[in-house]
Protein backbone atom coordinates (compact mmCIF):
# COMPACT_ATOMS: atom_id res chain seq x y z
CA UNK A 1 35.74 94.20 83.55
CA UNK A 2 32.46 95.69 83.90
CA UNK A 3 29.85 94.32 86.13
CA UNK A 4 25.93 96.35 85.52
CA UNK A 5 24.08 94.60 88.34
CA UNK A 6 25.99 93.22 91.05
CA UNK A 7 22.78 91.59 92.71
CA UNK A 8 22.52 89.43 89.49
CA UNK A 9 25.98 88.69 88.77
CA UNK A 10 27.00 87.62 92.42
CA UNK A 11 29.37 84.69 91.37
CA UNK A 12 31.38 87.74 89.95
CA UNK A 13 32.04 89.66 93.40
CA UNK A 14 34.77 88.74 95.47
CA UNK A 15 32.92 89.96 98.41
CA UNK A 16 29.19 89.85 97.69
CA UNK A 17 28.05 90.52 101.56
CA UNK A 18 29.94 93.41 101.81
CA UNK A 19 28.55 94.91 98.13
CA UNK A 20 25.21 94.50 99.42
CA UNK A 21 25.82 95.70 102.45
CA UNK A 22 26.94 99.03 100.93
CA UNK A 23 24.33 99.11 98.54
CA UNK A 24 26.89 98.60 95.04
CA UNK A 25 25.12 98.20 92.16
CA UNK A 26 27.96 98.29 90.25
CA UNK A 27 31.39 97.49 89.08
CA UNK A 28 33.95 98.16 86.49
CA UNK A 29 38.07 97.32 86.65
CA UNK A 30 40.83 98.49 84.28
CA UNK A 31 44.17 97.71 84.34
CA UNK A 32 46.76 100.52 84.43
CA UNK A 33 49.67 99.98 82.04
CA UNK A 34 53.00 101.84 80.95
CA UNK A 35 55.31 100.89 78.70
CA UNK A 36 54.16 97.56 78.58
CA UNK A 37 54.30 96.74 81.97
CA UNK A 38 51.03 96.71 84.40
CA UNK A 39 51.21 99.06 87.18
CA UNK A 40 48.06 98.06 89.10
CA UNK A 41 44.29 98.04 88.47
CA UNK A 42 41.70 100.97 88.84
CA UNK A 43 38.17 99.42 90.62
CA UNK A 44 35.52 101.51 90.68
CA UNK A 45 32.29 100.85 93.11
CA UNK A 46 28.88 102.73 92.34
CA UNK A 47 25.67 102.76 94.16
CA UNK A 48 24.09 103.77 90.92
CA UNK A 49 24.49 101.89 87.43
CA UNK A 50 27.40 102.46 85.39
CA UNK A 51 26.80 102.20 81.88
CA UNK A 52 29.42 101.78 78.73
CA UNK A 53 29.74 105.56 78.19
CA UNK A 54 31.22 105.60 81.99
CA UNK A 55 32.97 102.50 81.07
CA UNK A 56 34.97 104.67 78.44
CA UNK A 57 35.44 107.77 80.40
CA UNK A 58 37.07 105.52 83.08
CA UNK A 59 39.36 103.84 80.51
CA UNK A 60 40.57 107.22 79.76
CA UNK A 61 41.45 108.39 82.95
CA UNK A 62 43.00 104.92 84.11
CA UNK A 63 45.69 105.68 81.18
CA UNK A 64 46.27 109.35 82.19
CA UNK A 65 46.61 107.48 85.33
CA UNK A 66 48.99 104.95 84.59
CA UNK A 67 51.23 108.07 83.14
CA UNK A 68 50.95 109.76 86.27
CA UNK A 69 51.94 106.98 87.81
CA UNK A 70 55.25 106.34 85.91
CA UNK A 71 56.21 110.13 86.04
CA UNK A 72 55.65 110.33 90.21
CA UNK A 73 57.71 106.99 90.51
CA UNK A 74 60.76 109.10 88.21
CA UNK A 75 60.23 112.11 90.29
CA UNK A 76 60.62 110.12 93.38
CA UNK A 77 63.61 108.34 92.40
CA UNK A 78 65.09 111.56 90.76
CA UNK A 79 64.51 113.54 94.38
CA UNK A 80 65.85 110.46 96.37
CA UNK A 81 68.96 110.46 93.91
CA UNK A 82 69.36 114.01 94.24
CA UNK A 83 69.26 113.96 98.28
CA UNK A 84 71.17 110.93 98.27
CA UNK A 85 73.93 113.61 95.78
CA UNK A 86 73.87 115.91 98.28
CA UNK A 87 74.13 113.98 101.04
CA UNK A 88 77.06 112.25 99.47
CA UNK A 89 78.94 116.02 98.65
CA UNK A 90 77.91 117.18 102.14
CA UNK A 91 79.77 114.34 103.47
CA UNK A 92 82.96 114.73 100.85
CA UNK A 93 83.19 118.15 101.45
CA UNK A 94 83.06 117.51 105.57
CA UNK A 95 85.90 114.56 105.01
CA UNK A 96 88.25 117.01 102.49
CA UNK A 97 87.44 119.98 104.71
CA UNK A 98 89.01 118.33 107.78
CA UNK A 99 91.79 116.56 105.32
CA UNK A 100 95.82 117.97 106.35
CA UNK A 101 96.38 116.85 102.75
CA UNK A 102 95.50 120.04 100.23
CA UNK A 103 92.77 118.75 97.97
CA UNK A 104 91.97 120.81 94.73
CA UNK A 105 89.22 119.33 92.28
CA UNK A 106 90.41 121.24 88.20
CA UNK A 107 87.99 121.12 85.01
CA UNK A 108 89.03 119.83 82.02
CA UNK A 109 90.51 123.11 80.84
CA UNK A 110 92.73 122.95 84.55
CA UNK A 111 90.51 126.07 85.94
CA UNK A 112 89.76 125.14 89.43
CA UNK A 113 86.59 124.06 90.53
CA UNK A 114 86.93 123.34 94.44
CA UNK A 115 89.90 123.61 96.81
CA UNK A 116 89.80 122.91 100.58
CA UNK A 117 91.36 124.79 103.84
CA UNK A 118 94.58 122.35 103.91
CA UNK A 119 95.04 124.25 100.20
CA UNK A 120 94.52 127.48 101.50
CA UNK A 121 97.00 126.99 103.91
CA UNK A 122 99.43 125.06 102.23
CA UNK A 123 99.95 127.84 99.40
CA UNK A 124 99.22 130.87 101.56
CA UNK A 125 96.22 132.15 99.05
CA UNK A 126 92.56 132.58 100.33
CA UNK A 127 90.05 130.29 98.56
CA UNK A 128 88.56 132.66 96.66
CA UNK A 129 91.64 133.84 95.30
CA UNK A 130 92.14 129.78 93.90
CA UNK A 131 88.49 129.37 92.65
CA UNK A 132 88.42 130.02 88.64
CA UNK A 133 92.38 130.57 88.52
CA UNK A 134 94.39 127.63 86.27
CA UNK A 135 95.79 124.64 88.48
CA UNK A 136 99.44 126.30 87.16
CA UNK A 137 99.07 129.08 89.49
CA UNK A 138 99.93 126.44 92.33
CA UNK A 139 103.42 125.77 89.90
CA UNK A 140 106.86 126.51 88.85
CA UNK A 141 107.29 128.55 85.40
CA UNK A 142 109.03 125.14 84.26
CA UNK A 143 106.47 122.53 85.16
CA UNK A 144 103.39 124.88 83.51
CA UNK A 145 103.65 124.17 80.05
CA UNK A 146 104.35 120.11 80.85
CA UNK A 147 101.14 120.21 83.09
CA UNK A 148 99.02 121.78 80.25
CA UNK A 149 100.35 119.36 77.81
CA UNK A 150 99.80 116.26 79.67
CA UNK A 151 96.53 117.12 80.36
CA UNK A 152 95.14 118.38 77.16
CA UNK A 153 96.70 114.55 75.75
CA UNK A 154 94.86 112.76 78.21
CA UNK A 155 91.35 114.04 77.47
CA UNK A 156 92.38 113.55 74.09
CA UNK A 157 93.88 110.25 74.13
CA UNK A 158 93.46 108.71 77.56
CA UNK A 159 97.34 108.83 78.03
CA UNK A 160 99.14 109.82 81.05
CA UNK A 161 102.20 111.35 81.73
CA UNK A 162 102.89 110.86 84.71
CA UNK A 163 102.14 108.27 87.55
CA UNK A 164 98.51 109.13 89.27
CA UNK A 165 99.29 107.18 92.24
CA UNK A 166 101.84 109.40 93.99
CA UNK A 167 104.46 111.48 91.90
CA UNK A 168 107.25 114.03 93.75
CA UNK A 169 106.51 117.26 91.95
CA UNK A 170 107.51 120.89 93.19
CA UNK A 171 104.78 123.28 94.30
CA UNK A 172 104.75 127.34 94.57
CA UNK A 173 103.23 128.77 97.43
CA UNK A 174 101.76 132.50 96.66
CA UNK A 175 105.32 133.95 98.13
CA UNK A 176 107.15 132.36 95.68
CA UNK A 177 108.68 130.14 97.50
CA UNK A 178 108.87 126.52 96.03
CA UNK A 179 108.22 123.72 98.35
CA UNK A 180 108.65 119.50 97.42
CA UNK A 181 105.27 118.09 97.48
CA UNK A 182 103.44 114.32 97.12
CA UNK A 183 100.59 114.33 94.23
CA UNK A 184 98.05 111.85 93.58
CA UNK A 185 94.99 112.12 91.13
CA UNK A 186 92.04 110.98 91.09
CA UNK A 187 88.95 111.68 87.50
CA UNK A 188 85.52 111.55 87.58
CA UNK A 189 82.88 112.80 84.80
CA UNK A 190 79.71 115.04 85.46
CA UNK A 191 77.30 116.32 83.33
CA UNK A 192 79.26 119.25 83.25
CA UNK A 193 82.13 117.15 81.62
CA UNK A 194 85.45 115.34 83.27
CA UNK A 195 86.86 116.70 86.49
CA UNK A 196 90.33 116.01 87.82
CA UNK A 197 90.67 116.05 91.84
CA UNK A 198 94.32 116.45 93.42
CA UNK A 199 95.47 115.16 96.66
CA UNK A 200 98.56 117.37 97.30
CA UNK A 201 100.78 116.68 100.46
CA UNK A 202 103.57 118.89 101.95
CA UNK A 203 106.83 116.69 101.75
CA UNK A 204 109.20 119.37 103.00
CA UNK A 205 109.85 117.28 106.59
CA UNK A 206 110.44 114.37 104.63
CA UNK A 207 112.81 115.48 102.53
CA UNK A 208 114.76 117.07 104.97
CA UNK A 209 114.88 114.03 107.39
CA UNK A 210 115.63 111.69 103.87
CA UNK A 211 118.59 114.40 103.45
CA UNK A 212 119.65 114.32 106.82
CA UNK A 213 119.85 110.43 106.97
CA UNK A 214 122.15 110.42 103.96
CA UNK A 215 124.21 113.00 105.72
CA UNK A 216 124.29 110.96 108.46
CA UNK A 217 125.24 107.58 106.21
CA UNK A 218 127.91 109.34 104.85
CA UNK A 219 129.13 110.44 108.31
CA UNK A 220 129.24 106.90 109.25
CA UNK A 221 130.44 105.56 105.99
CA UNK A 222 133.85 107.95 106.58
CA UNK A 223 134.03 107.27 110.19
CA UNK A 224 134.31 103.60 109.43
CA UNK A 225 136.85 104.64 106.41
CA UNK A 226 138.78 106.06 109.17
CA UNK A 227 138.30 103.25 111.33
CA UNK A 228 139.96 100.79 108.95
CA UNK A 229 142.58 103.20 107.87
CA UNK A 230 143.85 103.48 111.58
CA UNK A 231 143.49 99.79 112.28
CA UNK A 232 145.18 98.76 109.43
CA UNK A 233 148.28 101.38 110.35
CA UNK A 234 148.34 99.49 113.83
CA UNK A 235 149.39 96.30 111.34
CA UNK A 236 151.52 97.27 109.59
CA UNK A 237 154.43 95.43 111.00
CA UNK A 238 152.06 92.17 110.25
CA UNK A 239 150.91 93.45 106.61
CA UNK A 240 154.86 94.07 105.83
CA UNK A 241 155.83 90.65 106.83
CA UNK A 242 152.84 89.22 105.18
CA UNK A 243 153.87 90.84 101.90
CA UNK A 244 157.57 90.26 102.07
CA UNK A 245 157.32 86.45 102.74
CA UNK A 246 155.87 85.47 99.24
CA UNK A 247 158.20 88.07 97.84
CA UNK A 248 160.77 86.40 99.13
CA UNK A 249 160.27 83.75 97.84
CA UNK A 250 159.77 84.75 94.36
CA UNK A 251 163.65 86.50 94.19
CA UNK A 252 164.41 83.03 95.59
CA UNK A 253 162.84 80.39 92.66
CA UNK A 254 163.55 84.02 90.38
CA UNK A 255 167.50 83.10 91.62
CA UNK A 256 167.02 79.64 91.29
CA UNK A 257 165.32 79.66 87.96
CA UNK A 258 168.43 81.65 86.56
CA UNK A 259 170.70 79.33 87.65
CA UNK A 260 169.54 76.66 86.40
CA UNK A 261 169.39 78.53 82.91
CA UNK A 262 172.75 79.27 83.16
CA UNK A 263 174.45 76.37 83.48
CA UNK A 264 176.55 74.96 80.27
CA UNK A 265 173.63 71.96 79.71
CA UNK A 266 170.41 74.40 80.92
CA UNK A 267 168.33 72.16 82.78
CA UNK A 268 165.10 73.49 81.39
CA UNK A 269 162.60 71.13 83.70
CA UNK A 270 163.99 72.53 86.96
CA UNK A 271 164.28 76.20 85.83
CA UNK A 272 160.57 75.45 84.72
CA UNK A 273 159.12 74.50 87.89
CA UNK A 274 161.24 77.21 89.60
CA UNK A 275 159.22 79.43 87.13
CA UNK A 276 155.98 78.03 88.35
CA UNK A 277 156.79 78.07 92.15
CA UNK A 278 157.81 82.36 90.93
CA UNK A 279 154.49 82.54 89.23
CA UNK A 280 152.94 81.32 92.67
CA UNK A 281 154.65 83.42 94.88
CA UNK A 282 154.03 86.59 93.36
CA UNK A 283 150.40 85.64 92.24
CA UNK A 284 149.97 84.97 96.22
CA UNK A 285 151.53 88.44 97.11
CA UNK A 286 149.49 90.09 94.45
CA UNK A 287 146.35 88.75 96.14
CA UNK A 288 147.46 90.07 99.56
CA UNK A 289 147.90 93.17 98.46
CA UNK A 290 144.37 93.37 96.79
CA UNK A 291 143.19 92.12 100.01
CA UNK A 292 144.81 95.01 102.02
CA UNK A 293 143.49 97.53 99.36
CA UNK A 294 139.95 96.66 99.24
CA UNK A 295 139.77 97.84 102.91
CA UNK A 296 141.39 101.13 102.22
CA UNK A 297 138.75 101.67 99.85
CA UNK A 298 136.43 104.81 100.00
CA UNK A 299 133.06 105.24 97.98
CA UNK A 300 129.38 104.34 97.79
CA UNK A 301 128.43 101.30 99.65
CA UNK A 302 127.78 98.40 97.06
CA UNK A 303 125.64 94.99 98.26
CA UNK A 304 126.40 91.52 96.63
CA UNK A 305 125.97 88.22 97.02
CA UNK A 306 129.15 87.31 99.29
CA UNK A 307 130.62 83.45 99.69
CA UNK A 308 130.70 84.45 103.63
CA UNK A 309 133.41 81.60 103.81
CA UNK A 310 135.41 83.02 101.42
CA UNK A 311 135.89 86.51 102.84
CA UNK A 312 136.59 84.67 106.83
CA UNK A 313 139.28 83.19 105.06
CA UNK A 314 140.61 85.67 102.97
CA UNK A 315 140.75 87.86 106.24
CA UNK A 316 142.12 84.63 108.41
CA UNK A 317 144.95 85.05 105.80
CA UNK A 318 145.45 88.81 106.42
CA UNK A 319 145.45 89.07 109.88
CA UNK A 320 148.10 85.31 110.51
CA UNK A 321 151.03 87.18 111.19
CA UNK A 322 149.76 89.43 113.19
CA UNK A 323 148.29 86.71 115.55
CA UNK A 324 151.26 84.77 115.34
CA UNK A 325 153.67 87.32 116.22
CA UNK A 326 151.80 86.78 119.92
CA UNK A 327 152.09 83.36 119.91
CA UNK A 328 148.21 82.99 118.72
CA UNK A 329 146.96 80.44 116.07
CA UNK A 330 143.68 80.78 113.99
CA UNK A 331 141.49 78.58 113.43
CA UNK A 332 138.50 78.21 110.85
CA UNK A 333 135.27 76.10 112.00
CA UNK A 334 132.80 76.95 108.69
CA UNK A 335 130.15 75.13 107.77
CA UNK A 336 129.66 73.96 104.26
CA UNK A 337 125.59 74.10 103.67
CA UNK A 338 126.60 78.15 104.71
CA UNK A 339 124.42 79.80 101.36
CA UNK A 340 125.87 83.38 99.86
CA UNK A 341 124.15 86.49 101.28
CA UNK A 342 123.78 89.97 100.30
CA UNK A 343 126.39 92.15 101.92
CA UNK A 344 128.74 95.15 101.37
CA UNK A 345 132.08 92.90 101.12
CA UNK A 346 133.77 96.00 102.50
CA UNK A 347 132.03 96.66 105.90
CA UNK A 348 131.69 92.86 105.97
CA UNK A 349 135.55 92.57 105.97
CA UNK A 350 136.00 95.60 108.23
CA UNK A 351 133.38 93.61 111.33
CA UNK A 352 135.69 90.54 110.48
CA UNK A 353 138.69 92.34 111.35
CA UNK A 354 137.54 94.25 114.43
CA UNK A 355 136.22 91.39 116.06
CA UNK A 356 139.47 89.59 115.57
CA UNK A 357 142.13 91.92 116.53
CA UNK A 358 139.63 92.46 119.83
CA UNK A 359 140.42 88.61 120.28
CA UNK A 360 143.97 88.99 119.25
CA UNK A 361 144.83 91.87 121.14
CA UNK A 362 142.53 90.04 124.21
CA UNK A 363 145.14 87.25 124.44
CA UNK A 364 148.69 89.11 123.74
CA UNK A 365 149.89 89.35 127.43
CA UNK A 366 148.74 85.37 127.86
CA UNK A 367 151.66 83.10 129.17
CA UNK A 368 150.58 80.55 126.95
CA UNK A 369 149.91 79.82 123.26
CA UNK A 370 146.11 81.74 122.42
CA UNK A 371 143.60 80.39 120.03
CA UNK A 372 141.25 82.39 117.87
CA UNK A 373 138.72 80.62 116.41
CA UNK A 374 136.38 81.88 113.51
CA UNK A 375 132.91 79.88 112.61
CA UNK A 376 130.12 80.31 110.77
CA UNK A 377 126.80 78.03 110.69
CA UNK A 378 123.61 78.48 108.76
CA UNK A 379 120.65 78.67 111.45
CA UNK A 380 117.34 77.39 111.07
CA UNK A 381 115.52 80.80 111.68
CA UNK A 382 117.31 81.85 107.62
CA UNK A 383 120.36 83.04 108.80
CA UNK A 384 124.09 82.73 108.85
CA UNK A 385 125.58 82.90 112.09
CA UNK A 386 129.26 84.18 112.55
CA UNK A 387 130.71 83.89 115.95
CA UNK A 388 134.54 85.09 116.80
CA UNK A 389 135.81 82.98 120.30
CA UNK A 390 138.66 83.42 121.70
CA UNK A 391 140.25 82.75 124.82
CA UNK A 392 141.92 85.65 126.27
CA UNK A 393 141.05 88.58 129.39
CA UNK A 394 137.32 88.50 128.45
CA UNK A 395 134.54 90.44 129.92
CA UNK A 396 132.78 91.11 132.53
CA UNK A 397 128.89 90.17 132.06
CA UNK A 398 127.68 93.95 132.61
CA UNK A 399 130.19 95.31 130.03
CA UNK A 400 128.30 93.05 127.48
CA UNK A 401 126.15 95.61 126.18
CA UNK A 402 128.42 98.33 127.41
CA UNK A 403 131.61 97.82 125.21
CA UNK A 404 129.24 98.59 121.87
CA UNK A 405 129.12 101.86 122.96
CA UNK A 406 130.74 104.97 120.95
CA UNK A 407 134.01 105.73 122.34
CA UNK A 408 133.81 103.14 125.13
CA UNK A 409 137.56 101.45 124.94
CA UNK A 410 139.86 99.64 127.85
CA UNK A 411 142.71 100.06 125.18
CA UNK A 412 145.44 102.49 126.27
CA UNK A 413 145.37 103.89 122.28
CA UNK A 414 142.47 103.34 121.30
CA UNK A 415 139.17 105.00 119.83
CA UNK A 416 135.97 103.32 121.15
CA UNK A 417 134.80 103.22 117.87
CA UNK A 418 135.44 99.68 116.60
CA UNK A 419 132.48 97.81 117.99
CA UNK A 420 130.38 100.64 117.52
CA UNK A 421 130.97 101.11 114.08
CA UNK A 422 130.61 96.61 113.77
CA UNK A 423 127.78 96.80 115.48
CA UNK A 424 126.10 99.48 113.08
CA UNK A 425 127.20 97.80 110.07
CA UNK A 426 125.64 94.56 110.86
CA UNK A 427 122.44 96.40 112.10
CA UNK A 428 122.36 98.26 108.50
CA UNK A 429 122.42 94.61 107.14
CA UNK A 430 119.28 93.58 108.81
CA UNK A 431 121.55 91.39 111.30
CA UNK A 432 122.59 91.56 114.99
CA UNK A 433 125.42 91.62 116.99
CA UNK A 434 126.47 90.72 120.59
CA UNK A 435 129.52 89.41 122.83
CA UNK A 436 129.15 87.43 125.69
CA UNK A 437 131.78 85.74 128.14
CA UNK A 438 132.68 82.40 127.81
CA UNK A 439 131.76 79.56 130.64
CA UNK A 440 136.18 79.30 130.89
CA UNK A 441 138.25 82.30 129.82
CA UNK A 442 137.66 84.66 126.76
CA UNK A 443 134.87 86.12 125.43
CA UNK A 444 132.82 85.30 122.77
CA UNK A 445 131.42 87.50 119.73
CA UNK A 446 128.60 86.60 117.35
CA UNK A 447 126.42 88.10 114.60
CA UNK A 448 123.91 87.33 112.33
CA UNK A 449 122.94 88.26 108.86
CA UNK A 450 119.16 87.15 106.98
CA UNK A 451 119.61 85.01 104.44
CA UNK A 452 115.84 85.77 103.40
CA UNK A 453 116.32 89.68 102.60
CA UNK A 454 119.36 88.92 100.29
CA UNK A 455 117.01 86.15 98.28
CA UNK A 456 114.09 89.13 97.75
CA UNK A 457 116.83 91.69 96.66
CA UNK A 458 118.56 89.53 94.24
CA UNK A 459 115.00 88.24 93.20
């Protein structure tokens, strides 16, 4: 727009006062435009008049304009995005500088670009000793070659070899001394190319306390081999007779079966079912003794899903002679909605047998007939309870907590070890166990085991 006389062409001014006023005698307006896009206008007021040749010269500094315009907007953006950079690497720098985890930032040819203090430390070389040098230097001989490889065929391919979330590598500290350490990477790309940043952690404590743990399972796991080994010589009496009843039997319907063979007409349907009732007898002596040797058994703790009514009643079975030899009967009370749970059938059988020879051996010097009584119930909270009652000496309230202690015992021969080594084993099962005394005489012994943990490890 260009405006000669402003006095004429009034109805043109957005502000005629003020224009006279000032004395304007003229006006001219271009628009500013980059790329398309209008930036803003350039007005011009003169107290003289402007003519066309002004007109032009103002047309071609409103584009230089515009152009300066455009460029000062980049710079500023450019300079904010560049403070805003160096900001952000101040602050990295100030977060990986305080870090206990070693943090080392490689190139795509594994020369290292940036390693923190925790680095420093954690393989005993100064920093500039690491800057330039290959990632390998931080490495066992054996894992150089695999590290080179794997990372030349990921910035070829985009493959990795290994998991960038956390992998258990082994690191070399400057002494040559190799040390178990945590590694997790991380890639970004500059304009200088891809660069590969390491978060290294120390895993030395961890290690050790994961070793001593095992060494400390295994301790347990032979202590409680022992534990069965010894209880299971105090039965043997019980076992013997256990055994030698169905065999018994079997020379007996063996006998029987012969004789009836042997007469001068064979009756072939009695020596038959004489057969059968053999078959029976030895089958059930067979399973007895199977029974007996799964609890001498010494190895590596194996979980499955367990029918926990099953294994009461295979160890009701066991331990019936031995209870009635004092004049003490055994009784099952198991629920049938009771689901299968994930135990060790071992250690389960070996907490079974504990509890009830404490119950048996709590009622031997009774004047009257004992009762042991074994139950099991599926509680709402998803678990199976197992309680062991029986009606003998019992305890006293303060020895509740107190008899689950190691080598705690009110048995002239024995160990202390029994209800320690229960109470462990259910504890290692995600369960609990505790005794209490009954309201009349005996005491009574319960523990639980989640029904919900063995779902999620079967699952």
């Amino acid at each position: 727009m260009l405006i000669h006389d402003v006095a004429s062409e009034r109805e043109q001014i957005a502000r005629p006062e003020w224009a006279q006023r000032e004395g304007i005698r003229s006006f001219a307006g271009y628009p500013l435009i980059s790329g398309g896009k209008t930036l803003g206008v350039l007005a011009v007021f003169t107290r003289v008049p402007l003519d066309r040749q002004g007109f032009t010269w103002m047309k071609l500094f409103a584009d230089q304009a515009a152009v300066a315009i455009v460029n000062a907007r980049a710079l500023e953006a450019r300079n904010h995005a560049e403070d805003a950079l160096r900001r952000s690497e101040a602050g990295y720098r100030s977060v990986v500088e305080v870090a206990t985890d070693a943090v080392v930032t490689i190139d795509w040819n594994s020369r290292i670009l940036f390693a923190n203090s925790a680095a420093s430390k954690m393989f005993g070389y100064a920093l500039q000793e690491l800057i330039g040098e290959s990632l390998t230097i931080l490495m066992p001989d054996y894992l150089r070659d695999l590290h080179k490889a794997g990372l030349q065929r990921f910035v070829s391919t985009g493959q990795r070899h290994m998991n960038w979330d956390g992998t258990e590598l082994i690191g070399l500290k400057r002494n040559g001394e190799e040390f178990p350490v945590e590694v997790a990477f991380g890639e970004a790309t500059t304009e200088g190319g891809q660069v590969f940043t390491g978060f290294i952690r120390d895993i030395t404590e961890r290690k050790r306390a994961e070793e001593e743990h095992e060494r400390l399972r295994q301790a347990q796991a032979d202590l409680a081999h022992i534990n069965r080994v010894s209880t299971m010589g105090e039965l043997t009496a019980a076992l013997t007779h256990e055994v030698k009843q169905p065999i018994s039997a079997a020379v007996t319907n063996a006998k029987t079966c012969m004789r009836w063979l042997s007469r001068d007409q064979p009756d072939l349907t009695e020596a038959r079912d004489a057969a059968s009732r053999l078959i029976k007898d030895v089958t059930r002596a067979s399973d007895i003794i199977s029974r007996i040797g799964s609890l001498f058994k010494k190895g590596l703790l194996q979980r499955e899903m367990v029918n926990v009514n099953e294994i009461i009643r295979e160890m009701i079975v066991l331990l019936r002679s031995e209870a009635a030899r004092h004049s003490i009967s055994i009784d099952g009370d198991l629920a049938s909605d009771v689901p299968q749970i994930m135990v060790d059938r071992v250690q389960l059988q070996q907490v079974l047998m504990n509890l009830m020879l404490n119950g048996i051996e709590a009622m031997t010097d009774l004047n009257t007939p004992g009762k042991l009584t074994i139950s099991s119930r599926h509680e709402e909270n998803g678990q199976v309870l197992i309680s062991v009652v029986d009606v003998g000496t019992g305890i006293k309230p303060e020895q509740a907590e107190q008899i689950f202690n190691a080598f705690f015992t009110s048995k002239p021969q024995g160990t202390g070890m029994g209800l320690a080594i229960s109470r462990s084993i259910v504890e290692s099962h995600g369960g609990r166990l505790w005794a209490a005394p009954n309201s009349g005489p005996g005491t009574t012994f319960q523990f639980t085991l989640p029904i919900e943990a063995a779902a999620r490890e079967v699952a």
